[in-house]
Protein backbone atom coordinates (compact mmCIF):
# COMPACT_ATOMS: atom_id res chain seq x y z
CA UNK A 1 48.71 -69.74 -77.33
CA UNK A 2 47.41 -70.51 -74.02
CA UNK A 3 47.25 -67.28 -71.27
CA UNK A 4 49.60 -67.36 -69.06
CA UNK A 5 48.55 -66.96 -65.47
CA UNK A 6 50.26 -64.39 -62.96
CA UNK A 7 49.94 -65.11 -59.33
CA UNK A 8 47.95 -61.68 -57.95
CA UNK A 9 49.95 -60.71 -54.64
CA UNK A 10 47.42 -58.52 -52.34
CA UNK A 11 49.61 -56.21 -49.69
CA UNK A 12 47.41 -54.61 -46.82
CA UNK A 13 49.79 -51.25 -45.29
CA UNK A 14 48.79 -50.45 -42.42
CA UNK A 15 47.85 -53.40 -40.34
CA UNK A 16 50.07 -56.08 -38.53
CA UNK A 17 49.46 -59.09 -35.94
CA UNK A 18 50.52 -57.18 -32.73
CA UNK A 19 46.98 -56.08 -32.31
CA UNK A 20 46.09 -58.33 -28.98
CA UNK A 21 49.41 -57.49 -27.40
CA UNK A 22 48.77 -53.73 -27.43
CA UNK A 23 45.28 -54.44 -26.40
CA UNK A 24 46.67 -56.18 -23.69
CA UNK A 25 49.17 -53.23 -22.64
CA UNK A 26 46.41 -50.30 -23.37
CA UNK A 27 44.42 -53.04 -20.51
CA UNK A 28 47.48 -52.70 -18.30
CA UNK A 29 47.87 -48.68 -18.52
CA UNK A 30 44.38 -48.30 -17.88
CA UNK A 31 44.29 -50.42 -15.13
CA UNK A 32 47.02 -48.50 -13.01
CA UNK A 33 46.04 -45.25 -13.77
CA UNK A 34 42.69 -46.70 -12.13
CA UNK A 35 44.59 -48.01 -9.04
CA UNK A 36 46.50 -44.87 -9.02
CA UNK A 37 43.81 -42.55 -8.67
CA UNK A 38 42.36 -45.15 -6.47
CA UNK A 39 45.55 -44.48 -3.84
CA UNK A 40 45.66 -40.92 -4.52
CA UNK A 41 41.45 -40.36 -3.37
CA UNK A 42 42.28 -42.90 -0.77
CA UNK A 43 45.49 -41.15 0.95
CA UNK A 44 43.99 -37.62 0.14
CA UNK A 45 40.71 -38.68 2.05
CA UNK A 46 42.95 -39.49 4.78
CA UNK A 47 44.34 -36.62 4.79
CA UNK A 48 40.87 -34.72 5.39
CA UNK A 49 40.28 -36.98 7.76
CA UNK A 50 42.99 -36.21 9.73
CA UNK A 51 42.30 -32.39 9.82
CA UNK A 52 45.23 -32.12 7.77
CA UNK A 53 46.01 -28.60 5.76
CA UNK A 54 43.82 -27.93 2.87
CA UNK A 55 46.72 -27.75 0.34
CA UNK A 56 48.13 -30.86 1.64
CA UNK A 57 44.72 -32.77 0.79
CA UNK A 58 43.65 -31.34 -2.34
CA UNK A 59 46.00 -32.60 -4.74
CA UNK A 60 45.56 -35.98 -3.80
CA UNK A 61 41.86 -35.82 -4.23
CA UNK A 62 41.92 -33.79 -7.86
CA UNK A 63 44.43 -35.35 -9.64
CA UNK A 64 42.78 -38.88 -8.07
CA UNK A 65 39.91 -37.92 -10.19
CA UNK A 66 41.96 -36.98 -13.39
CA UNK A 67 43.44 -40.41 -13.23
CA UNK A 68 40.69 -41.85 -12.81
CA UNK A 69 39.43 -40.35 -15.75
CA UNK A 70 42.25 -41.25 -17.97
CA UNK A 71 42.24 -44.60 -16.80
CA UNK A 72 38.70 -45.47 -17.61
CA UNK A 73 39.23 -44.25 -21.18
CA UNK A 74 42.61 -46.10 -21.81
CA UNK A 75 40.57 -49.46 -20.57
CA UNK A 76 37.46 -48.44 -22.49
CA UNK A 77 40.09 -47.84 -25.37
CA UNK A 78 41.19 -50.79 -25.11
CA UNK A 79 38.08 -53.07 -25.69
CA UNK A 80 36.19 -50.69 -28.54
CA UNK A 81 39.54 -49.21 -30.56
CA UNK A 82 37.81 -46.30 -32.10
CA UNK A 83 39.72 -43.29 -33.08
CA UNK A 84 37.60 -41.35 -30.55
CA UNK A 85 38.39 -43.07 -27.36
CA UNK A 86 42.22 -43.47 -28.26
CA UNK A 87 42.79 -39.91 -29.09
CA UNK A 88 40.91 -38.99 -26.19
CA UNK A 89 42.81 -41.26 -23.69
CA UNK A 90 45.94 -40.24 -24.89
CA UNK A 91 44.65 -36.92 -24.16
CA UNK A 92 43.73 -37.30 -21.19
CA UNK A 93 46.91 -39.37 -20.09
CA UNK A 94 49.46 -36.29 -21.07
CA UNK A 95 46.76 -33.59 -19.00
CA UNK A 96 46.83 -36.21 -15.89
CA UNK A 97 50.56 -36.66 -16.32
CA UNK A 98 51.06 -32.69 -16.97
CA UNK A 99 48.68 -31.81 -13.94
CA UNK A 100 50.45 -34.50 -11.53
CA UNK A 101 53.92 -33.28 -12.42
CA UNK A 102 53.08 -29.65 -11.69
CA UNK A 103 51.50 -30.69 -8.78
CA UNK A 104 54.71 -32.30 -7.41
CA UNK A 105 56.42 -29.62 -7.81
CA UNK A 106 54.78 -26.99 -6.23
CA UNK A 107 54.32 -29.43 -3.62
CA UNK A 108 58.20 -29.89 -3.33
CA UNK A 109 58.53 -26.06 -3.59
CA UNK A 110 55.85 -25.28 -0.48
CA UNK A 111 57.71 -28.27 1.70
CA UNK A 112 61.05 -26.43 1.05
CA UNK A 113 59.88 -23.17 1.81
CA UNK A 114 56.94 -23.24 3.75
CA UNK A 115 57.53 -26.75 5.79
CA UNK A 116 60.99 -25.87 6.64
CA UNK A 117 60.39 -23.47 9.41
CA UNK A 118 57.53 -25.06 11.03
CA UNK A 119 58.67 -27.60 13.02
CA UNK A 120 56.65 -30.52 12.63
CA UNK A 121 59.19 -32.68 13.70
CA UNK A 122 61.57 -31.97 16.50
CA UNK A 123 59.50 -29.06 18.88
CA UNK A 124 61.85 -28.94 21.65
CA UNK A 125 64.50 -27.87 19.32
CA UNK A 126 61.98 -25.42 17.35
CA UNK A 127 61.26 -24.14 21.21
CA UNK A 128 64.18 -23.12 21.79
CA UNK A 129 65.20 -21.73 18.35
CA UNK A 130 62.42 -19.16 18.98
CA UNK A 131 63.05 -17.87 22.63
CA UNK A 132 60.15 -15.05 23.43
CA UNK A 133 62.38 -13.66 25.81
CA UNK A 134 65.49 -12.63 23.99
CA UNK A 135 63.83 -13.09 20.61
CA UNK A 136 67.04 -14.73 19.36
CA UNK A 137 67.31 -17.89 17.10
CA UNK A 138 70.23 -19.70 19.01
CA UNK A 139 69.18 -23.12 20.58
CA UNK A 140 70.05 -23.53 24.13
CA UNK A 141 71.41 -26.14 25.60
């Protein structure tokens, strides 16, 4: 009797071919967060430039840096694909994207409340809202 021979079938779990295409998106992601924070530094330096208010400037400038941050992980991620820097850009991704959203909103919140009886935009009509005289809030026309 001669041995028979079984073909040996070898199955690696875990692993599939889409490994350059999520390189290649993990570039992308890291790449605008960079540009992001880029535009957010940029716009919140203008800002301080301007003399503009403090709270109006800061954002820009602090959550420029946390993307920033995030950014050059994700890209660093995606050349050396170590646990370490993957873990820590997704990290760092959800805190920039928790920070920003909060950030937003409190921004929305001060425009509505805050912004809304300043009158940055039409004076005349703010001027005569706010007579001295009668101390009255009716325009006048």
């Amino acid at each position: 009797m001669q041995p028979s021979s079984t073909p040996a079938v070898a199955v690696v779990v875990g692993r599939n071919d889409t490994g350059p295409v999520i390189n290649k998106a993990t570039l992308g992601l890291g790449i605008s967060q960079v540009i992001s924070g880029i535009i957010a530094m940029a716009l919140g330096a203008g800002g301080l430039m301007l003399k503009s208010h403090p709270s109006h400037i800061g954002p820009g400038l602090w959550c420029g840096v946390l993307f920033l941050l995030s950014g050059s992980f994700t890209m660093k991620s995606s050349l050396k694909r170590t646990h370490c820097y993957i873990i820590t850009s997704m990290v760092l991704s959800i805190i920039s994207s928790a920070v920003s959203g909060c950030v937003l909103l409190g921004m929305a919140i001060n425009a509505a409340i805050y912004d809304a009886d300043q009158c940055h935009y039409d004076y005349l009509e703010c001027y005569h809202r706010q007579l001295p005289i009668t101390g009255d809030r009716k325009s006048v026309v």
